[in-house]
Protein backbone atom coordinates (compact mmCIF):
# COMPACT_ATOMS: atom_id res chain seq x y z
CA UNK A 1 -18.67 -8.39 -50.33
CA UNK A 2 -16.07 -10.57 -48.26
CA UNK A 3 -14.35 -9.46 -45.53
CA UNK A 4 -10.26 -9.98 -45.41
CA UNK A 5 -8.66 -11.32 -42.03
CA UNK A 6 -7.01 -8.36 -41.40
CA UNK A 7 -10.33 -6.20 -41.68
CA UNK A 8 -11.89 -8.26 -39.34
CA UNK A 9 -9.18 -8.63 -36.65
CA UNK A 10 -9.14 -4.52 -37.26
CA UNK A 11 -12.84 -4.34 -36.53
CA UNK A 12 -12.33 -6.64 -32.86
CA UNK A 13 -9.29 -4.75 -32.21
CA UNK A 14 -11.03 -1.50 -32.67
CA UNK A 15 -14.37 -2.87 -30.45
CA UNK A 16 -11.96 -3.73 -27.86
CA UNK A 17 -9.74 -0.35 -27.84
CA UNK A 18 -6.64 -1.57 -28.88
CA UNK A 19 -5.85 0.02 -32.00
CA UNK A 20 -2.07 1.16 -31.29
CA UNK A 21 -1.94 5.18 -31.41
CA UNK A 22 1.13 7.48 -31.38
CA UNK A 23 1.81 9.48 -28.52
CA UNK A 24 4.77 11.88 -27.78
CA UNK A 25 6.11 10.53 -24.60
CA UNK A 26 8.18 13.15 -22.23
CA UNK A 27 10.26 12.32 -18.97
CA UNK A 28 8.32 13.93 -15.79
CA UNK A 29 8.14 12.99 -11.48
CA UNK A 30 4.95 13.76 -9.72
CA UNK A 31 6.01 13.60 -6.49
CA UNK A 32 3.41 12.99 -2.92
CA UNK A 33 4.56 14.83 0.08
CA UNK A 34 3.42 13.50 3.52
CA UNK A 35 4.73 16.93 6.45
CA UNK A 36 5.13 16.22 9.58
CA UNK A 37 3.82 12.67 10.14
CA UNK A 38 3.99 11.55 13.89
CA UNK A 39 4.88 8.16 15.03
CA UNK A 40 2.22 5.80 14.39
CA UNK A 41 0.12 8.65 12.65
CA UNK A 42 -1.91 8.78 9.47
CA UNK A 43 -1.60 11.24 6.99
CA UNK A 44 -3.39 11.51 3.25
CA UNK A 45 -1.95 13.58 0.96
CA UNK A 46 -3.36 14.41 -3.13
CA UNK A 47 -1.89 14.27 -6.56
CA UNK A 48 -3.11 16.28 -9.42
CA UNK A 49 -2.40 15.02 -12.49
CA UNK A 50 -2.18 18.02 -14.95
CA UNK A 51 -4.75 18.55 -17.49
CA UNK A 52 -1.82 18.73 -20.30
CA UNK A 53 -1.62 15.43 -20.62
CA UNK A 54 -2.01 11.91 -19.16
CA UNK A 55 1.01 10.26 -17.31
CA UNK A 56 2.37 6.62 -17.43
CA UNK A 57 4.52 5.75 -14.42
CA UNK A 58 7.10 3.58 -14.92
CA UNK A 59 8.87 3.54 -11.47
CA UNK A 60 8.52 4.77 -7.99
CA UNK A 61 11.70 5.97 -5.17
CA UNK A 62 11.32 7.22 -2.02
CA UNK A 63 12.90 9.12 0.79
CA UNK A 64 12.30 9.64 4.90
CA UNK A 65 13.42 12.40 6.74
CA UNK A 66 13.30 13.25 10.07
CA UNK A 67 12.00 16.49 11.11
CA UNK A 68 14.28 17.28 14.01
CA UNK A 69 17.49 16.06 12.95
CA UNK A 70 16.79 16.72 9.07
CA UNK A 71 18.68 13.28 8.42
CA UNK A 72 17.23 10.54 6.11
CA UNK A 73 15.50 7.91 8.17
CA UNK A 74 17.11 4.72 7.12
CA UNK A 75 14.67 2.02 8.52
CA UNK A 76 11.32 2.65 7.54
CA UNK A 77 7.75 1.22 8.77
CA UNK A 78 5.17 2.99 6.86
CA UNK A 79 2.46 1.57 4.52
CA UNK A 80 0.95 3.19 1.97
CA UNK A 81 -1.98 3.02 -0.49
CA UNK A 82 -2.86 4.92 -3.89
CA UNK A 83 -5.89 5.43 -5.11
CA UNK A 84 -7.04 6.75 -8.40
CA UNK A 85 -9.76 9.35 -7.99
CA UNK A 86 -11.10 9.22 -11.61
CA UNK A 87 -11.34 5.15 -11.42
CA UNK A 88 -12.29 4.80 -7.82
CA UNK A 89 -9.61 1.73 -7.90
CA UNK A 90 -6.92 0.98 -5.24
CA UNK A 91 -3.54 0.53 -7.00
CA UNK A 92 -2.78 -2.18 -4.52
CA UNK A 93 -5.51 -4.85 -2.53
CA UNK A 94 -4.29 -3.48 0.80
CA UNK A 95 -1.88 -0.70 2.11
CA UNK A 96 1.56 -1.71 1.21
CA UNK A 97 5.24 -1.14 3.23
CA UNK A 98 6.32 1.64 0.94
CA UNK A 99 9.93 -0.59 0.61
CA UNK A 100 7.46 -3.10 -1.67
CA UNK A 101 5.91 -0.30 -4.01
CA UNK A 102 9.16 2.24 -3.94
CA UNK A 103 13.17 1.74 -4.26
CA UNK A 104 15.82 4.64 -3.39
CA UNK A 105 16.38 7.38 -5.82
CA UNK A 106 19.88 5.71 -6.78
CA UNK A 107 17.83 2.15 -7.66
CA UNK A 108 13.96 3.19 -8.27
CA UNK A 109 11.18 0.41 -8.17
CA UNK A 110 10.55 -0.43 -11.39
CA UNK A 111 6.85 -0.99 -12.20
CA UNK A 112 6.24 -4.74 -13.53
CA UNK A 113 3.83 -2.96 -16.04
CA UNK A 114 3.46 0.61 -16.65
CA UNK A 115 0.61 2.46 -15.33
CA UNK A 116 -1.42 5.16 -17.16
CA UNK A 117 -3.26 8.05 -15.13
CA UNK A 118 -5.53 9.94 -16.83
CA UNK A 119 -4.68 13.54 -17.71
CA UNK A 120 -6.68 16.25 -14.46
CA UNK A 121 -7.13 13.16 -12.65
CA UNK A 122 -6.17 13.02 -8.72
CA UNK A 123 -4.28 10.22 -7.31
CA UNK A 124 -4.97 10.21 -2.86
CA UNK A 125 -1.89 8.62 -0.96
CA UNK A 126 -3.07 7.60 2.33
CA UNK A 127 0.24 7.22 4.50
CA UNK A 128 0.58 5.31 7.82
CA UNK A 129 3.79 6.01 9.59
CA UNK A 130 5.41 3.10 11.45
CA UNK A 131 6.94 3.98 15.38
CA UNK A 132 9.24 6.70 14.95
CA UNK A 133 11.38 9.01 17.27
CA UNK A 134 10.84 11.91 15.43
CA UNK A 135 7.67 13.04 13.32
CA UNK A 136 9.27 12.55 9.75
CA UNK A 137 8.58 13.96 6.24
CA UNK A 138 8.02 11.43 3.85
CA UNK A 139 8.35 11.72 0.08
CA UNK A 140 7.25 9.30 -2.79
CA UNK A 141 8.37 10.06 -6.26
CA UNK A 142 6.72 8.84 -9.14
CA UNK A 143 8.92 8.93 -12.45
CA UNK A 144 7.32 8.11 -15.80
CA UNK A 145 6.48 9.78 -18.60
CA UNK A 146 4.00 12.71 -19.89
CA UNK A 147 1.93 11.37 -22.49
CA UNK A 148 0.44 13.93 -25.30
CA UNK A 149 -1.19 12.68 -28.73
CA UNK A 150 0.73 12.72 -31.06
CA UNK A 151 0.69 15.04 -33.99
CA UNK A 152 3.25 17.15 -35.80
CA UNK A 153 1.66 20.62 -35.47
CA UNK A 154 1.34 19.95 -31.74
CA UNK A 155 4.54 21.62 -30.95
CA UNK A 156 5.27 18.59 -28.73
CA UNK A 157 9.08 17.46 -28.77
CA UNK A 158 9.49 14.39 -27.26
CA UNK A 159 9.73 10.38 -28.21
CA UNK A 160 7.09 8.77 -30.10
CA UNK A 161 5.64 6.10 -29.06
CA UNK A 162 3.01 3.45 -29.51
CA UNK A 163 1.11 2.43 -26.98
């Protein structure tokens, strides 16, 4: 018995785990929060992922505020760096000036490629602030999506999507 083409390229697809699937995509932020952080200080702060679901983020914004004034903090010298629990990987090779990894909430960095964090996994944000006057609160936002399978008794509303 002969194989067709398209059997075969189903079979490598399928070895390699790229068989497209249908997913019910839903708008969500998780969202790091970094209290209090002293000039020149370090702070790490966690993300849990819910179990619900897995979550693609699409783009990033964040926000500084000082602590004694409660103003935003419009020049901003902090790195940061992500790292996915679950994976043990670094999103980026070293700690990053959060203007390169985040925009504003009026014009959000938008991800080059979407990335997908598995559902009850925890995401670490290690935070170094720059020289401040004022310890400052610093927030990272990270919008994207909710990702459920897809099925219609699930009682998921949503888009569907492939992926």
């Amino acid at each position: 018995m002969s194989r067709t083409s398209q059997q075969m390229q189903a079979q490598l697809a399928a070895a390699r785990g790229l068989i497209e699937q249908e997913y019910v995509a839903n708008f969500f932020t998780y969202s790091f929060l970094w209290s209090a952080v002293a000039s020149l200080g370090q702070s790490i702060a966690q993300l849990q992922i819910q179990a619900d679901s897995a979550f693609m983020i699409i783009s990033s914004a964040f926000l500084v505020v000082d602590n004694t004034t409660n103003l935003p903090v419009t020049t901003i010298a902090a790195t940061v760096q992500l790292t996915d629990q679950g994976s043990g990987m670094n999103l980026f090779d070293r700690a990053q000036p959060i203007a390169n990894i985040a925009g504003t909430g009026q014009l959000p960095f938008i991800f080059p490629i979407e990335r997908v964090l598995s559902a009850n996994s925890t995401i670490t944000g290690t935070l170094t602030a720059g020289a401040t006057t004022n310890a400052c609160n610093y927030y990272l936002s990270l919008h994207g999506a909710k990702i459920y399978d897809y099925s219609p008794s699930n009682g998921k509303n949503g888009r569907v999507v492939r992926i």
